[in-house]
N, C-alpha and C. Protein backbone atom coordinates (compact mmCIF):
# COMPACT_ATOMS: atom_id res chain seq x y z
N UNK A 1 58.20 -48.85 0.22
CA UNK A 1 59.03 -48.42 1.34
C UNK A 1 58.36 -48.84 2.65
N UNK A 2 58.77 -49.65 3.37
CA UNK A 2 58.43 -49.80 4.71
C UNK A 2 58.07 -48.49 5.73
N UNK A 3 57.49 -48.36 6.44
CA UNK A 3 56.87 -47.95 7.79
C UNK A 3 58.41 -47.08 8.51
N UNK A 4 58.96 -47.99 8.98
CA UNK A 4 60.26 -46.85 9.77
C UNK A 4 61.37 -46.09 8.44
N UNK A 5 61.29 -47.15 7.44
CA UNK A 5 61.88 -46.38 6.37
C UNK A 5 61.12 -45.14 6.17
N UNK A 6 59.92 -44.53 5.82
CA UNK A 6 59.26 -43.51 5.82
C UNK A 6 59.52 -42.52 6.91
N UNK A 7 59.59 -43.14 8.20
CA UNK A 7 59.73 -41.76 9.00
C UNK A 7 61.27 -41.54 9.30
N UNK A 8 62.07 -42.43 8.96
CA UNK A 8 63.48 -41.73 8.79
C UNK A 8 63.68 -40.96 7.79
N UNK A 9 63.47 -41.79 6.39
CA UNK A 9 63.15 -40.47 5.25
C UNK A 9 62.93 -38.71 5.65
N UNK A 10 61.30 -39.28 6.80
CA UNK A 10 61.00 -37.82 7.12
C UNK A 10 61.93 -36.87 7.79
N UNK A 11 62.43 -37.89 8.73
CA UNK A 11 62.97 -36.90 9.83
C UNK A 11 64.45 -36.27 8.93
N UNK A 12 65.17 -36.76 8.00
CA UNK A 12 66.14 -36.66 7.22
C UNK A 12 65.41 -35.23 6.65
N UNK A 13 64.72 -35.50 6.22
CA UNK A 13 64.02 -34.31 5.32
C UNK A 13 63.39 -33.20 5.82
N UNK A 14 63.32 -33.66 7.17
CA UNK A 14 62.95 -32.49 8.21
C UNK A 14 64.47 -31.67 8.36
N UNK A 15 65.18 -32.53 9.10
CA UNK A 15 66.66 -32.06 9.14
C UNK A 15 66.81 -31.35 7.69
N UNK A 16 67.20 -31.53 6.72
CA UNK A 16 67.43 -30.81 5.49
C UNK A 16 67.09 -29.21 5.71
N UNK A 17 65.42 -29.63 5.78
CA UNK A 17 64.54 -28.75 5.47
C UNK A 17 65.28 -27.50 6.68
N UNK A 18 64.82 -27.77 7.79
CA UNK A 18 65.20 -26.72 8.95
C UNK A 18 66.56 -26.44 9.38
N UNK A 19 67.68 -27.46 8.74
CA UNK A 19 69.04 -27.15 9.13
C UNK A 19 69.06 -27.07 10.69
N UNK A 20 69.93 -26.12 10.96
CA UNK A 20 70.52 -25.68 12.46
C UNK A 20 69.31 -25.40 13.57
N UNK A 21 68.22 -25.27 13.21
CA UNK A 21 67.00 -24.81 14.01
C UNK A 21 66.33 -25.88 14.20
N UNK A 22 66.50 -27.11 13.77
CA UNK A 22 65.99 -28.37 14.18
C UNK A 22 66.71 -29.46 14.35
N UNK A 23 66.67 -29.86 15.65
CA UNK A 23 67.33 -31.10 16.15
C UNK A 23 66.36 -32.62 16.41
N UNK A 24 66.62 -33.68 15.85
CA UNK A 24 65.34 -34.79 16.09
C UNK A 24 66.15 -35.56 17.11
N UNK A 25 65.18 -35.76 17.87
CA UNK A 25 65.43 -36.87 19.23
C UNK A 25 64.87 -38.00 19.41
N UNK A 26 65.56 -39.23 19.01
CA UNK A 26 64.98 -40.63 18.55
C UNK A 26 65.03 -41.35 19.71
N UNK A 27 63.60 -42.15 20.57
CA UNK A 27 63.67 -42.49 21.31
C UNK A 27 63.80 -44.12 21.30
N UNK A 28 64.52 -45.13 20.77
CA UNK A 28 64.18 -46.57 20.25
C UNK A 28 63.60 -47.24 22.09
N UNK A 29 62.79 -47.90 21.32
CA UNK A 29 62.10 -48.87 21.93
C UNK A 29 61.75 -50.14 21.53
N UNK A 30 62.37 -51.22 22.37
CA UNK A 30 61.59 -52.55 22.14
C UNK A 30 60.27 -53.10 22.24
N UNK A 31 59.98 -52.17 22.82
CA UNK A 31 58.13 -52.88 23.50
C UNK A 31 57.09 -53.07 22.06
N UNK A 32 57.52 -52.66 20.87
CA UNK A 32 56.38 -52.78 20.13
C UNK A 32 56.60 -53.86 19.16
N UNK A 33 56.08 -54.73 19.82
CA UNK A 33 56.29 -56.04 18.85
C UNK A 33 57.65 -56.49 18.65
N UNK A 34 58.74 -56.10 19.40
CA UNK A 34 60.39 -56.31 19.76
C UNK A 34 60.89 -55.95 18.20
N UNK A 35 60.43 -55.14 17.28
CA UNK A 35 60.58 -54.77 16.05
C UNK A 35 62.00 -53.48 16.08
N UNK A 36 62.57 -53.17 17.17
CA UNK A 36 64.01 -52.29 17.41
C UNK A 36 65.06 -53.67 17.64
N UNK A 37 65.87 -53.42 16.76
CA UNK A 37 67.45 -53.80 16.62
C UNK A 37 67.61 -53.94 18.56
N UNK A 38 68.36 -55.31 18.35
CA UNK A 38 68.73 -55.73 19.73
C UNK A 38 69.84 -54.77 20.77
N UNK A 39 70.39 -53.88 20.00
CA UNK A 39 71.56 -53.20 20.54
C UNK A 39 71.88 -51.80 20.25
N UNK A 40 72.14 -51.34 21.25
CA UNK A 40 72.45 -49.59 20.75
C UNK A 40 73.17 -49.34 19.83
N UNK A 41 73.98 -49.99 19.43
CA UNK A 41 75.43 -49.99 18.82
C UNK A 41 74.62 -50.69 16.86
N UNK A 42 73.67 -51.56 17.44
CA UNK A 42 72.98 -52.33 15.73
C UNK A 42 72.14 -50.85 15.59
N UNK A 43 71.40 -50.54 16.07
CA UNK A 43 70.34 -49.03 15.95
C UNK A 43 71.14 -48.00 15.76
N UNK A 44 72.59 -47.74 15.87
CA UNK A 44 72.99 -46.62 15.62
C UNK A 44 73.65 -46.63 13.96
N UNK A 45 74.13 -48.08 14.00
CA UNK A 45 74.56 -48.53 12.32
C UNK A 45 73.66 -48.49 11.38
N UNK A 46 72.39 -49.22 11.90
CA UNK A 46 70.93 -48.64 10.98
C UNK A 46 70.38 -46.95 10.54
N UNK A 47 70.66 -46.65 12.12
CA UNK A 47 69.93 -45.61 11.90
C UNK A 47 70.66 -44.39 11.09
N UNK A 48 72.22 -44.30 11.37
CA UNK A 48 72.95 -43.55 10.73
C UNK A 48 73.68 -43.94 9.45
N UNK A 49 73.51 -44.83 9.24
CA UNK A 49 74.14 -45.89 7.68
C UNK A 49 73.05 -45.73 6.82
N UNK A 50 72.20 -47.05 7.18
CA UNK A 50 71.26 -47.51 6.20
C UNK A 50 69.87 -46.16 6.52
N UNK A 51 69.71 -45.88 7.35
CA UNK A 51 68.25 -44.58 7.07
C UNK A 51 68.54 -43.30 7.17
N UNK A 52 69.81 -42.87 6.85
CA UNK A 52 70.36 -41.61 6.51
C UNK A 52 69.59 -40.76 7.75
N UNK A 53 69.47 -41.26 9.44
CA UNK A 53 68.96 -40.38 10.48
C UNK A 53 70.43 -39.07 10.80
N UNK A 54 69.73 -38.40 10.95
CA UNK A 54 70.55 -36.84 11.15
C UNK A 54 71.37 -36.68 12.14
N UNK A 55 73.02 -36.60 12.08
CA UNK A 55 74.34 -36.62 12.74
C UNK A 55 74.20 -35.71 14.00
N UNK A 56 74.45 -36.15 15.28
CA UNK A 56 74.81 -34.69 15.58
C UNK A 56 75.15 -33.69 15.12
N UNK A 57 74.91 -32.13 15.43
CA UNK A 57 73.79 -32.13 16.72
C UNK A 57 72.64 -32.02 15.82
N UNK A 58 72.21 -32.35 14.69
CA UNK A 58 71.01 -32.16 14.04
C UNK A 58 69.66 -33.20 14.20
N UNK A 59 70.84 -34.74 15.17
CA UNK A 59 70.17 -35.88 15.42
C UNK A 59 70.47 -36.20 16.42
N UNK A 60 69.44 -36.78 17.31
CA UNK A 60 70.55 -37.07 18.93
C UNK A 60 69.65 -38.47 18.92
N UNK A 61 70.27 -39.80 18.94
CA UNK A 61 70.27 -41.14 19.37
C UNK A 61 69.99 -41.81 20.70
N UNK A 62 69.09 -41.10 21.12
CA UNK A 62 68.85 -42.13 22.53
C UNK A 62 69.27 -43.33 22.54
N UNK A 63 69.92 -44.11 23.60
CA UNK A 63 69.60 -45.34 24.06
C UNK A 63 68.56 -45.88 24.51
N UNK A 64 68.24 -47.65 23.80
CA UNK A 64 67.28 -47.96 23.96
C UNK A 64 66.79 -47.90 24.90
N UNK A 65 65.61 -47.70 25.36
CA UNK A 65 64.65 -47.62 26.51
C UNK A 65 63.09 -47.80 26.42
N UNK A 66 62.77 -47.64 27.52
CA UNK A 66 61.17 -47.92 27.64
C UNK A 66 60.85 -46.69 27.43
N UNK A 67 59.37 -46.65 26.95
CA UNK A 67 58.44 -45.09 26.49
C UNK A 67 56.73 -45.64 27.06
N UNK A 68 56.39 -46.51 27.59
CA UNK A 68 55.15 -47.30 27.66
C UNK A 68 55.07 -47.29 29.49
N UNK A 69 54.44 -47.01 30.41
CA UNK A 69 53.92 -47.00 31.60
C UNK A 69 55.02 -46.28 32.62
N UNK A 70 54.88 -46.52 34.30
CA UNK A 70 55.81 -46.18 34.84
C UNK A 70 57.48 -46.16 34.70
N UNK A 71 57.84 -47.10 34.16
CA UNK A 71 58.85 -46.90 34.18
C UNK A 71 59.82 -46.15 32.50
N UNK A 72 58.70 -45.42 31.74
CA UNK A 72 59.46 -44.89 30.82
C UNK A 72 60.45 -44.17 31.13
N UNK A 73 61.34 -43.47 30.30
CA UNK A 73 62.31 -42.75 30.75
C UNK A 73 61.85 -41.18 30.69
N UNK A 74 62.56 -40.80 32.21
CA UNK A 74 61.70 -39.59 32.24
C UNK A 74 61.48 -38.40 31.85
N UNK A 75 62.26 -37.97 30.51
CA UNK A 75 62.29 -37.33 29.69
C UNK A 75 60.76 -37.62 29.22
N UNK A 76 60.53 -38.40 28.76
CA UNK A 76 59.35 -39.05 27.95
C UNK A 76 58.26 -38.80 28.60
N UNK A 77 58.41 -39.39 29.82
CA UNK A 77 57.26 -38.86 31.10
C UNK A 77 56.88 -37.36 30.99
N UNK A 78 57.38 -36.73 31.02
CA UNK A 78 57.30 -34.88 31.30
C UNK A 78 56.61 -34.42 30.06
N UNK A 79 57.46 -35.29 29.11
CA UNK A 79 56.62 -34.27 28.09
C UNK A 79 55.39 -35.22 27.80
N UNK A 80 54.91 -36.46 27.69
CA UNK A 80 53.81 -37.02 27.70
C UNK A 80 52.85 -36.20 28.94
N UNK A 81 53.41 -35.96 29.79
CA UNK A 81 52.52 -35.31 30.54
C UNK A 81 52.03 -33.66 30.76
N UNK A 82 53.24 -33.15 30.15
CA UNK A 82 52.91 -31.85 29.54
C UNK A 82 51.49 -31.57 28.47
N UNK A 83 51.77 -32.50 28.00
CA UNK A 83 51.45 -32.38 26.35
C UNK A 83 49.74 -33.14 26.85
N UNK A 84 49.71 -34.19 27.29
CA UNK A 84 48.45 -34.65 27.85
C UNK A 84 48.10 -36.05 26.84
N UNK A 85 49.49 -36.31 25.72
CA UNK A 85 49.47 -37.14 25.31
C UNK A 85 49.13 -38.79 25.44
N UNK A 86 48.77 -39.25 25.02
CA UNK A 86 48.49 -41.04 24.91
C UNK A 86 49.64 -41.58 25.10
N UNK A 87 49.90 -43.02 26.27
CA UNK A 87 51.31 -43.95 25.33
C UNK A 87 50.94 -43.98 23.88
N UNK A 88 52.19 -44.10 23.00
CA UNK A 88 52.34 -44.82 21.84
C UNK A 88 51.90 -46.21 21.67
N UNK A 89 51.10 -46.09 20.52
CA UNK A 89 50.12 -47.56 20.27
C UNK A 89 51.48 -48.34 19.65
N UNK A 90 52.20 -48.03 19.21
CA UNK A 90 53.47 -48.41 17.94
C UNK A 90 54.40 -47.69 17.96
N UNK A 91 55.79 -48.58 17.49
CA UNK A 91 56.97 -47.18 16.81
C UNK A 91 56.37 -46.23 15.95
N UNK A 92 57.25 -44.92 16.51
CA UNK A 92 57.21 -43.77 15.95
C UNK A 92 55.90 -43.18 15.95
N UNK A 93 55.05 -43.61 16.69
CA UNK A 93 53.52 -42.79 16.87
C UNK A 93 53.73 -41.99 17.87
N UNK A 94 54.49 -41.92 18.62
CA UNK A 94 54.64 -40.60 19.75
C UNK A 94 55.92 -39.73 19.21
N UNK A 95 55.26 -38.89 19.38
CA UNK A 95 56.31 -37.22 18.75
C UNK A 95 55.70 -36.35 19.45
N UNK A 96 56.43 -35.58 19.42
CA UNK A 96 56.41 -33.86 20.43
C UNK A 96 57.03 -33.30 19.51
N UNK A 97 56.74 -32.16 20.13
CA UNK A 97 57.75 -30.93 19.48
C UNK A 97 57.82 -30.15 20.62
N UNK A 98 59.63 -29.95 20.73
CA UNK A 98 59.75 -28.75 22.21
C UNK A 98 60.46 -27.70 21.11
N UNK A 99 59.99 -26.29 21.85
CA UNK A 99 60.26 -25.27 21.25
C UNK A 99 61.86 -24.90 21.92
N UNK A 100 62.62 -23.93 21.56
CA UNK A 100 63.60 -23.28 22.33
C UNK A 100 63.28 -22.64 23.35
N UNK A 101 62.28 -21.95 23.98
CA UNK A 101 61.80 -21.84 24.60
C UNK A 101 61.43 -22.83 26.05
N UNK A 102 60.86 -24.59 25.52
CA UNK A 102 61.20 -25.47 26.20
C UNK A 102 59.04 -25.71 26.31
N UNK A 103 58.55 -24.93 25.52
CA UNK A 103 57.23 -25.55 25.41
C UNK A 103 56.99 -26.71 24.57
N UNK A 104 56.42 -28.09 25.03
CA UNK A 104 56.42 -29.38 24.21
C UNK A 104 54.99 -29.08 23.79
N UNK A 105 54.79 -29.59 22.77
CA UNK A 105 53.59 -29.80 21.82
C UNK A 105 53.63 -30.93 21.02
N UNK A 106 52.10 -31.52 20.34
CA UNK A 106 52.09 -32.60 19.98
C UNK A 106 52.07 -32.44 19.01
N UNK A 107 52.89 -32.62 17.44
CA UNK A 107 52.75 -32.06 16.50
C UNK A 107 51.43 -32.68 15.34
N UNK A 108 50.77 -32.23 14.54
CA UNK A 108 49.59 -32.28 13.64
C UNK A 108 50.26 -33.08 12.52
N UNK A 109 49.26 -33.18 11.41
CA UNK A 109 49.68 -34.53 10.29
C UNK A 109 50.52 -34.11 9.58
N UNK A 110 51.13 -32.24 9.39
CA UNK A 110 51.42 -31.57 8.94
C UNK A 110 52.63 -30.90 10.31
N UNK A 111 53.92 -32.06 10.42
CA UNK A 111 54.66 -31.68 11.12
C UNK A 111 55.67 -30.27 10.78
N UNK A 112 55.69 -30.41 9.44
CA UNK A 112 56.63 -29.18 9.27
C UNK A 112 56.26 -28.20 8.79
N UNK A 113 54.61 -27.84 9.28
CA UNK A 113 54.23 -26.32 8.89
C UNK A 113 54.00 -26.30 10.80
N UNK A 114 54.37 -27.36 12.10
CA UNK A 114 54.38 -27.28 13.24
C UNK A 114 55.40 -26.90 13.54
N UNK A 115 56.80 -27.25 13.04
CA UNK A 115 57.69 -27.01 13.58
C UNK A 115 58.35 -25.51 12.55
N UNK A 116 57.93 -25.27 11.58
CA UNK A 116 57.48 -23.62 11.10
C UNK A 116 56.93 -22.58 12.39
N UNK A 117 56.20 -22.89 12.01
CA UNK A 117 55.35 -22.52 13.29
C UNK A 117 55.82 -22.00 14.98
N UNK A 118 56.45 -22.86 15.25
CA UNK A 118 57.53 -22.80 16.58
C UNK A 118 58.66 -21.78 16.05
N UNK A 119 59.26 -21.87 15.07
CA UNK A 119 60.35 -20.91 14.62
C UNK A 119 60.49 -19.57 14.91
């Protein structure tokens, strides 16, 4: 199984797992090695076809954007800076976790005893 195949798997299985109490927020980006689908519209056929990623509202699809220096999008900014986080070296190496509450955290290797945890 490939690399993004694995963490869609996950996030699918996260969704499963937590139902209605967990929503995943996919941020695609080109900057890492131009390895994201050229188009919002090709990333949403992938991501909701072929890697079974989680429907609204259990999955929310950003449009592509930047996540890497000033001009990330500033969602990304706040909580990278909340959190005290690193840019992402690669896809899918940056994750948070925001609580209902609205506290972001960086989640451990063991995301879903983190997002337990927040519950």
């Amino acid at each position: 199984m490939r690399r993004d195949e694995e963490e869609y798997a996950s996030f699918a299985s996260l969704s499963e797992r937590f139902g209605d109490d967990l929503t995943v927020v996919l941020f695609p980006s080109g900057e890492f090695g131009g390895q994201e689908l050229a188009t919002d519209e090709k990333i949403k056929e992938a991501a909701y076809g072929r890697f079974a990623f989680p429907k609204p509202p259990r999955g929310l699809l950003m449009s592509k954007g930047l996540v890497l220096g000033e001009d990330a999008r500033e969602a990304w900014k706040i909580m990278q800076s909340e959190t005290g986080a690193p840019e992402p070296g690669w896809n899918f190496k940056g994750k948070f976790l925001v609580s209902k509450e609205g506290k972001v955290s960086v989640p451990s290797e063991d995301v879903a005893a983190d997002i337990q945890a927040l519950l």
